[in-house]
C-alpha atoms as a PDB file:
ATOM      1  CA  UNK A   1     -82.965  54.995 -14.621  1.00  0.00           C
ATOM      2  CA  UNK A   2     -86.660  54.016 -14.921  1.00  0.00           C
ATOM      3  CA  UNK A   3     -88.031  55.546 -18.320  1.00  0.00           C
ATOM      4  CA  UNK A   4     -90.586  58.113 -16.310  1.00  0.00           C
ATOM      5  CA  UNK A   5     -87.326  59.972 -14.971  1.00  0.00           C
ATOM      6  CA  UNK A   6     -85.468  59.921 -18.532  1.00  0.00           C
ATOM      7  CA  UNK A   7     -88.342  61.710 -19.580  1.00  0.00           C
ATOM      8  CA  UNK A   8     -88.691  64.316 -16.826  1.00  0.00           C
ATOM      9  CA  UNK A   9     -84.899  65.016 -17.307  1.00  0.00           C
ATOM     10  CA  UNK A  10     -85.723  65.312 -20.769  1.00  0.00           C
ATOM     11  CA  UNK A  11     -88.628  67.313 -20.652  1.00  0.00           C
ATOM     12  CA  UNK A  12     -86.267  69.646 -17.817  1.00  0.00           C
ATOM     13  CA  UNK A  13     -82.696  69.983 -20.439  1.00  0.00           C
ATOM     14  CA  UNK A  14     -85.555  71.084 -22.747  1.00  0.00           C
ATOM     15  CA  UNK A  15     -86.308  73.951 -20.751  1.00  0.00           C
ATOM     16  CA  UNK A  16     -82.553  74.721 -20.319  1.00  0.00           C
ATOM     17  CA  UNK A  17     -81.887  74.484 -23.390  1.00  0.00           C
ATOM     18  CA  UNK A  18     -84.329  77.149 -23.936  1.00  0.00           C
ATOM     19  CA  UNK A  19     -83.032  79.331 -21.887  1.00  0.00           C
ATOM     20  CA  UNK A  20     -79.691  79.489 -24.016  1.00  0.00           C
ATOM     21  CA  UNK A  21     -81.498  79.524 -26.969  1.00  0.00           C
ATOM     22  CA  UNK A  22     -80.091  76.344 -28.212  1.00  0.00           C
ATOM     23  CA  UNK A  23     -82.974  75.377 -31.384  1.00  0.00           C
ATOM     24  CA  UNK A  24     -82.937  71.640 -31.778  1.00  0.00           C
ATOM     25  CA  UNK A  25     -85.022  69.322 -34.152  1.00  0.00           C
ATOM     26  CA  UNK A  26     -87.735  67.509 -33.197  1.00  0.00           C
ATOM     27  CA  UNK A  27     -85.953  64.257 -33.256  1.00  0.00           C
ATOM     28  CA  UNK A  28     -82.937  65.907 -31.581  1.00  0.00           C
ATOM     29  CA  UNK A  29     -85.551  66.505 -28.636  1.00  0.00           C
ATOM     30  CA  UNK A  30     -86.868  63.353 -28.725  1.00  0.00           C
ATOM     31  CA  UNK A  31     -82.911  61.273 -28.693  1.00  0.00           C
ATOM     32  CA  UNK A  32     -81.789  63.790 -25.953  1.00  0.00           C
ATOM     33  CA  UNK A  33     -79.641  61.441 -23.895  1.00  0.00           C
ATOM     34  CA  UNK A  34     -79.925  61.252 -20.070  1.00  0.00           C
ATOM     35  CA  UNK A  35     -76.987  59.985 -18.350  1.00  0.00           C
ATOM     36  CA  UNK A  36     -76.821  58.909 -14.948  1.00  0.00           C
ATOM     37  CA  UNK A  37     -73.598  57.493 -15.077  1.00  0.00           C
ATOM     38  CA  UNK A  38     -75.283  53.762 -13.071  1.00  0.00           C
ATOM     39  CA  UNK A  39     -74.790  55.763  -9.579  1.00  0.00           C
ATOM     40  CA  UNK A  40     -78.583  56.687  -9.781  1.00  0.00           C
ATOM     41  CA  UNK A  41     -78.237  59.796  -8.351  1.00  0.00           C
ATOM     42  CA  UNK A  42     -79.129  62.319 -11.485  1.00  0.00           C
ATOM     43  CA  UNK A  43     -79.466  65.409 -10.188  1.00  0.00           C
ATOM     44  CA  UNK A  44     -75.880  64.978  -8.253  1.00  0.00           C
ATOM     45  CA  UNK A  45     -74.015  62.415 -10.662  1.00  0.00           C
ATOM     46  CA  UNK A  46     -75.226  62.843 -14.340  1.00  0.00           C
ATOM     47  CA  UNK A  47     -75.741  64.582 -17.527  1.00  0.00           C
ATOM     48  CA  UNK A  48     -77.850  65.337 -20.402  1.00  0.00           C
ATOM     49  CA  UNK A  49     -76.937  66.154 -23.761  1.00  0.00           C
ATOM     50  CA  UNK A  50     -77.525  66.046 -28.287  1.00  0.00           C
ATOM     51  CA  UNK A  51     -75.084  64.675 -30.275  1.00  0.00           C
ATOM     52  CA  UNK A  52     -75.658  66.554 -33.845  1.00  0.00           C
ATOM     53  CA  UNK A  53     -72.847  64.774 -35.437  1.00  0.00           C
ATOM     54  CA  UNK A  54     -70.450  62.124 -34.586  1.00  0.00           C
ATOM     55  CA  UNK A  55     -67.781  61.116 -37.467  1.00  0.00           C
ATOM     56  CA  UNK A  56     -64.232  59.600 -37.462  1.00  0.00           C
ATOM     57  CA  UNK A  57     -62.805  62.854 -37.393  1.00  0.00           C
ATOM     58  CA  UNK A  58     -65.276  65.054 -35.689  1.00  0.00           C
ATOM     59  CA  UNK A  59     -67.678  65.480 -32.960  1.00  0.00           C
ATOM     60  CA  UNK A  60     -70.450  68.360 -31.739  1.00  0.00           C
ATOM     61  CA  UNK A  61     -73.078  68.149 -28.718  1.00  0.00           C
ATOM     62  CA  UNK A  62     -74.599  70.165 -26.429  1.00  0.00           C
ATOM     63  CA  UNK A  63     -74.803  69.334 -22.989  1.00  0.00           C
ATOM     64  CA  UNK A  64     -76.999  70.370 -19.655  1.00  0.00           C
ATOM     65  CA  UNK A  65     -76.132  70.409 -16.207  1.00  0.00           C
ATOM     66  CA  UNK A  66     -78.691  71.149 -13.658  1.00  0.00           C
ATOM     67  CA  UNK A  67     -77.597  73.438 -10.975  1.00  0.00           C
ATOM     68  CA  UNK A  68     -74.856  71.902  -9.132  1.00  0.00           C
ATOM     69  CA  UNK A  69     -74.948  68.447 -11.179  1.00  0.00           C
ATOM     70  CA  UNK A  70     -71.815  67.260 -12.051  1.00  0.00           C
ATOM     71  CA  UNK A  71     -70.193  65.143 -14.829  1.00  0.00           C
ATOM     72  CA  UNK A  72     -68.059  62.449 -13.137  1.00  0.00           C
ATOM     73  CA  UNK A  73     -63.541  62.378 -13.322  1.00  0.00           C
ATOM     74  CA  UNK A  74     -62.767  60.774 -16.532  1.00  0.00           C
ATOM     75  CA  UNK A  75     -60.505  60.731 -19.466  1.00  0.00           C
ATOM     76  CA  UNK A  76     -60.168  60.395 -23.306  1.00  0.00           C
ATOM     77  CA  UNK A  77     -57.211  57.775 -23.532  1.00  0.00           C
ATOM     78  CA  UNK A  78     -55.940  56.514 -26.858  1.00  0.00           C
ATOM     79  CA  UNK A  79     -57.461  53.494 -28.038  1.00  0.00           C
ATOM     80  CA  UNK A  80     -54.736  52.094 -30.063  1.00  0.00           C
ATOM     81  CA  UNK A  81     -56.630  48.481 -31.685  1.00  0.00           C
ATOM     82  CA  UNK A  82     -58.726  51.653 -33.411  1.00  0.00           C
ATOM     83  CA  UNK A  83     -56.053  53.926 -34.106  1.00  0.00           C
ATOM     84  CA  UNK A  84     -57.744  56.429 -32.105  1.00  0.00           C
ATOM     85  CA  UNK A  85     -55.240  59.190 -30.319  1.00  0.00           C
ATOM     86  CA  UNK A  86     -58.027  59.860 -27.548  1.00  0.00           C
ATOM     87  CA  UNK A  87     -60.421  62.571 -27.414  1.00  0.00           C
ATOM     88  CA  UNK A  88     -59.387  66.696 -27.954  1.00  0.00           C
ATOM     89  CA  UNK A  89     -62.396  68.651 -26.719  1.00  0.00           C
ATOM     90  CA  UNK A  90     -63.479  71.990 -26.424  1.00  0.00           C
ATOM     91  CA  UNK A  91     -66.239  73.223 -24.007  1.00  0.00           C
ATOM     92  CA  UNK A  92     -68.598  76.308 -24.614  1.00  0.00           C
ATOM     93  CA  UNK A  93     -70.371  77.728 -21.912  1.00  0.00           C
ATOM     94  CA  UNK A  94     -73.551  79.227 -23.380  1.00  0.00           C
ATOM     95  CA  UNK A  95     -75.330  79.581 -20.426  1.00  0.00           C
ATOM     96  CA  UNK A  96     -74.560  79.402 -16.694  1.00  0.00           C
ATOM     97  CA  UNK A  97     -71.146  78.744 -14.711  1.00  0.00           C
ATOM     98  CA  UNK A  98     -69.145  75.752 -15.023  1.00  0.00           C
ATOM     99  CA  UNK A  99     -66.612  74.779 -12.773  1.00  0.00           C
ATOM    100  CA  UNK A 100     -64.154  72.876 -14.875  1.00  0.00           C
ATOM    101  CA  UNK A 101     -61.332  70.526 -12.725  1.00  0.00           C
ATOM    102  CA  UNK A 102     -58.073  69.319 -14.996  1.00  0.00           C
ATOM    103  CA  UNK A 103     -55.197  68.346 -13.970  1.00  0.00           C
ATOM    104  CA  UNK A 104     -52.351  70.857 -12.753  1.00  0.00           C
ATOM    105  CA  UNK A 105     -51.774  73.159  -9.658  1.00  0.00           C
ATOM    106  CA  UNK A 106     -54.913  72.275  -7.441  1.00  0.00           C
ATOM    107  CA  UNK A 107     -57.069  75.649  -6.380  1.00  0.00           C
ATOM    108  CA  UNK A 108     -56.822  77.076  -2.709  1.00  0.00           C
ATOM    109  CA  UNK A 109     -59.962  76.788  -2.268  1.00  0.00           C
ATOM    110  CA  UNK A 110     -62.484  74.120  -4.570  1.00  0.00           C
ATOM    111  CA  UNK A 111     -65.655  76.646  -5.655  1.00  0.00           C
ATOM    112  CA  UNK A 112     -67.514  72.857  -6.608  1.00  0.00           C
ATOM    113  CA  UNK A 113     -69.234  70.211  -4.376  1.00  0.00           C
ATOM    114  CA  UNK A 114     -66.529  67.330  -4.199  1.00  0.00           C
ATOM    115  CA  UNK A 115     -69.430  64.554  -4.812  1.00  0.00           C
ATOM    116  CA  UNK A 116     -67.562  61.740  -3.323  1.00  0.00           C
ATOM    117  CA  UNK A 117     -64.136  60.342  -2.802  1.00  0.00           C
ATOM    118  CA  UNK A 118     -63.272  59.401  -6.518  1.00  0.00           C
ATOM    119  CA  UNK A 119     -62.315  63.155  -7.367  1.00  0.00           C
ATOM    120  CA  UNK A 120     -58.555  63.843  -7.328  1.00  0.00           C
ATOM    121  CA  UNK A 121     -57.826  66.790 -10.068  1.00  0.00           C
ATOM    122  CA  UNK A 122     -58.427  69.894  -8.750  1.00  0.00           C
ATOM    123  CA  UNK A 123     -56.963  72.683 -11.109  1.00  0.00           C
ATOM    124  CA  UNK A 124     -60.099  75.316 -10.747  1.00  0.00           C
ATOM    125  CA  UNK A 125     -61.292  77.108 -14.609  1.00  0.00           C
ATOM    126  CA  UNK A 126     -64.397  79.398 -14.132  1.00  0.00           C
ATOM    127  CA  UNK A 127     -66.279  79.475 -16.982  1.00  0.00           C
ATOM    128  CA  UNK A 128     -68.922  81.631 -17.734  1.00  0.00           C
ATOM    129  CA  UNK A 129     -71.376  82.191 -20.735  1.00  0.00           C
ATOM    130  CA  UNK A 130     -69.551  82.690 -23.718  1.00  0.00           C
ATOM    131  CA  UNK A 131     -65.714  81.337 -22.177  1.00  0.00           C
ATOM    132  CA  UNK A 132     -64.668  78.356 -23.258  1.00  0.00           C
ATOM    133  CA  UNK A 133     -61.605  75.861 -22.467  1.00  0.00           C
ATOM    134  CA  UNK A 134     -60.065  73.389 -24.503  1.00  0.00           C
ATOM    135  CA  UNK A 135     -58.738  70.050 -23.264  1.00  0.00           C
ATOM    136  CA  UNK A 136     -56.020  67.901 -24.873  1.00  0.00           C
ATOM    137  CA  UNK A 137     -57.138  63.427 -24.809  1.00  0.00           C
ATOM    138  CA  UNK A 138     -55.636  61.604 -21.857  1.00  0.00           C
ATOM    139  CA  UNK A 139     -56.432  64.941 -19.395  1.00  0.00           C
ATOM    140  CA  UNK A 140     -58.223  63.719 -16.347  1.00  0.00           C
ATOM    141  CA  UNK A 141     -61.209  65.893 -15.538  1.00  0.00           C
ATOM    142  CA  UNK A 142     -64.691  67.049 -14.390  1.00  0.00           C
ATOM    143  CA  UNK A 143     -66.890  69.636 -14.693  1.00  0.00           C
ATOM    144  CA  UNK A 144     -69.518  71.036 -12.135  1.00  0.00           C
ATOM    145  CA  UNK A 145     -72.536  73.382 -12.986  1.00  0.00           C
ATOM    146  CA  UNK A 146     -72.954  76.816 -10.721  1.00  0.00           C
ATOM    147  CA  UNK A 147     -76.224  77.673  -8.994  1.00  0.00           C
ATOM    148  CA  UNK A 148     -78.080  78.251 -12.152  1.00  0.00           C
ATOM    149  CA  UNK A 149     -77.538  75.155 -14.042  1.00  0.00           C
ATOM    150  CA  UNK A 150     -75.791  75.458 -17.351  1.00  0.00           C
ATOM    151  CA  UNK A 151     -75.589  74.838 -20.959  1.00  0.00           C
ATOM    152  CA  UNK A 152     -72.392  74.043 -22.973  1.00  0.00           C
ATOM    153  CA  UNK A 153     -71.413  73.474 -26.232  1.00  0.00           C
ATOM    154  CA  UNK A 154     -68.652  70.695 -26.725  1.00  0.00           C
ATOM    155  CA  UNK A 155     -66.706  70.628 -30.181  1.00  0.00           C
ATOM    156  CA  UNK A 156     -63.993  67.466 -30.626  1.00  0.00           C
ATOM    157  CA  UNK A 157     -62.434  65.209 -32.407  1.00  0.00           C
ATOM    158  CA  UNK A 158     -64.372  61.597 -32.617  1.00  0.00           C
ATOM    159  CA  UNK A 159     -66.002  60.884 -29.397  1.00  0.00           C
ATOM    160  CA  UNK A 160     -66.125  57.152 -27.801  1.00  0.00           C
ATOM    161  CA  UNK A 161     -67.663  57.656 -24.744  1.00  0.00           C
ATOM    162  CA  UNK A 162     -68.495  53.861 -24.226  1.00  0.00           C
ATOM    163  CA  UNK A 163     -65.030  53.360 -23.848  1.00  0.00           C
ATOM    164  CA  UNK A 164     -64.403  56.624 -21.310  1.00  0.00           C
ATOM    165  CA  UNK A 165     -61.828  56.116 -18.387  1.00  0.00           C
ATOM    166  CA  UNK A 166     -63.756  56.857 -14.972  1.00  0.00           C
ATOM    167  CA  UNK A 167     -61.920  57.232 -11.820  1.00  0.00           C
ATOM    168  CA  UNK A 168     -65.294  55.480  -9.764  1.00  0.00           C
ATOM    169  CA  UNK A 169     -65.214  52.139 -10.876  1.00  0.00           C
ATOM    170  CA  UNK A 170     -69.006  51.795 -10.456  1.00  0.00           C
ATOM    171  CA  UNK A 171     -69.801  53.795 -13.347  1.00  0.00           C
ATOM    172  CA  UNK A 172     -71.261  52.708 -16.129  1.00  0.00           C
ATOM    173  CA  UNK A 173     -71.345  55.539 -18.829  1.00  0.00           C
ATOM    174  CA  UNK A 174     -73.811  53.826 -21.713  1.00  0.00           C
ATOM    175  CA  UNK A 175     -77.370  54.564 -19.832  1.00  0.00           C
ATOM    176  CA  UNK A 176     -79.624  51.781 -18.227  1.00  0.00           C
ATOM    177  CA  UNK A 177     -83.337  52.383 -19.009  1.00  0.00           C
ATOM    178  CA  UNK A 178     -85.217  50.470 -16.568  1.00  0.00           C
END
């Protein structure tokens, strides 16, 4: 992404996380990551989001999704060379809908846009402010703001996102700042 769109995304999650009430620090404002995944398509493919603490054994953030933006199929897998078990995360919705997509009995009918052909779970959770969902590492899934955009809180064990299994191999999950 070229730096003039990192900080209009960052400048927008501001305002959303406003909206939820979410205080952050000045230099939380000022790291707020922008994620495009590589696909440079933001507003479709990405993510923004505050890591407040990162540790061997723990992990917090907040995230943003802009209305309908979604966060890409991927999993947690163990990383054995660092005795890592893979990644057990819970997701907070503090404001908004979230369409969450794990594996398991696929919905009827999908209530997210299907972004392109690298999507294959399709077990439907609604979440709304103030639900939340917990996944287990090595769980396929993605995640899907409503209409409104959303805020959510994630709380997990360590969190290695560099190394992040995607379904799309063209991703590339450590941002590019043109």
């Amino acid at each position: 992404m070229k730096a003039k769109d990192i900080e209009k995304a960052k400048k927008e999650a501001l305002m959303m996380y406003e909206k939820a009430h979410i205080v952050l620090t000045d230099d939380e404002k000022e790291n707020i990551e922008i994620a495009d995944f590589g696909l440079n398509d933001f507003y479709n493919t990405g993510l923004s989001l505050v890591t407040y603490v990162n540790t061997k054994n723990c992990c917090a953030k907040e995230m943003v999704l802009h209305p309908y933006q979604t966060c890409p199929e991927h999993k947690h897998a163990p990383i054995k060379e660092i005795n890592y078990n893979g990644k057990e995360e819970t997701f907070r919705v503090r404001y908004g809908k979230v369409y969450l997509y794990v594996e398991g009995k696929p919905a009827e009918k999908v209530s997210g846009r299907i972004v392109d052909k690298h999507y294959t779970v399709f077990h439907e959770i609604e979440l709304n402010a103030g639900q939340q969902y917990t996944l287990y590492p090595d769980t396929w899934h993605w995640f899907q703001a409503g209409k409104d955009g959303a805020v959510i809180s994630e709380f997990s064990t360590a969190s290695y996102d560099e190394c992040d299994y995607f379904r799309n191999p063209d991703i590339e999950r450590i941002p590019t700042i043109e």
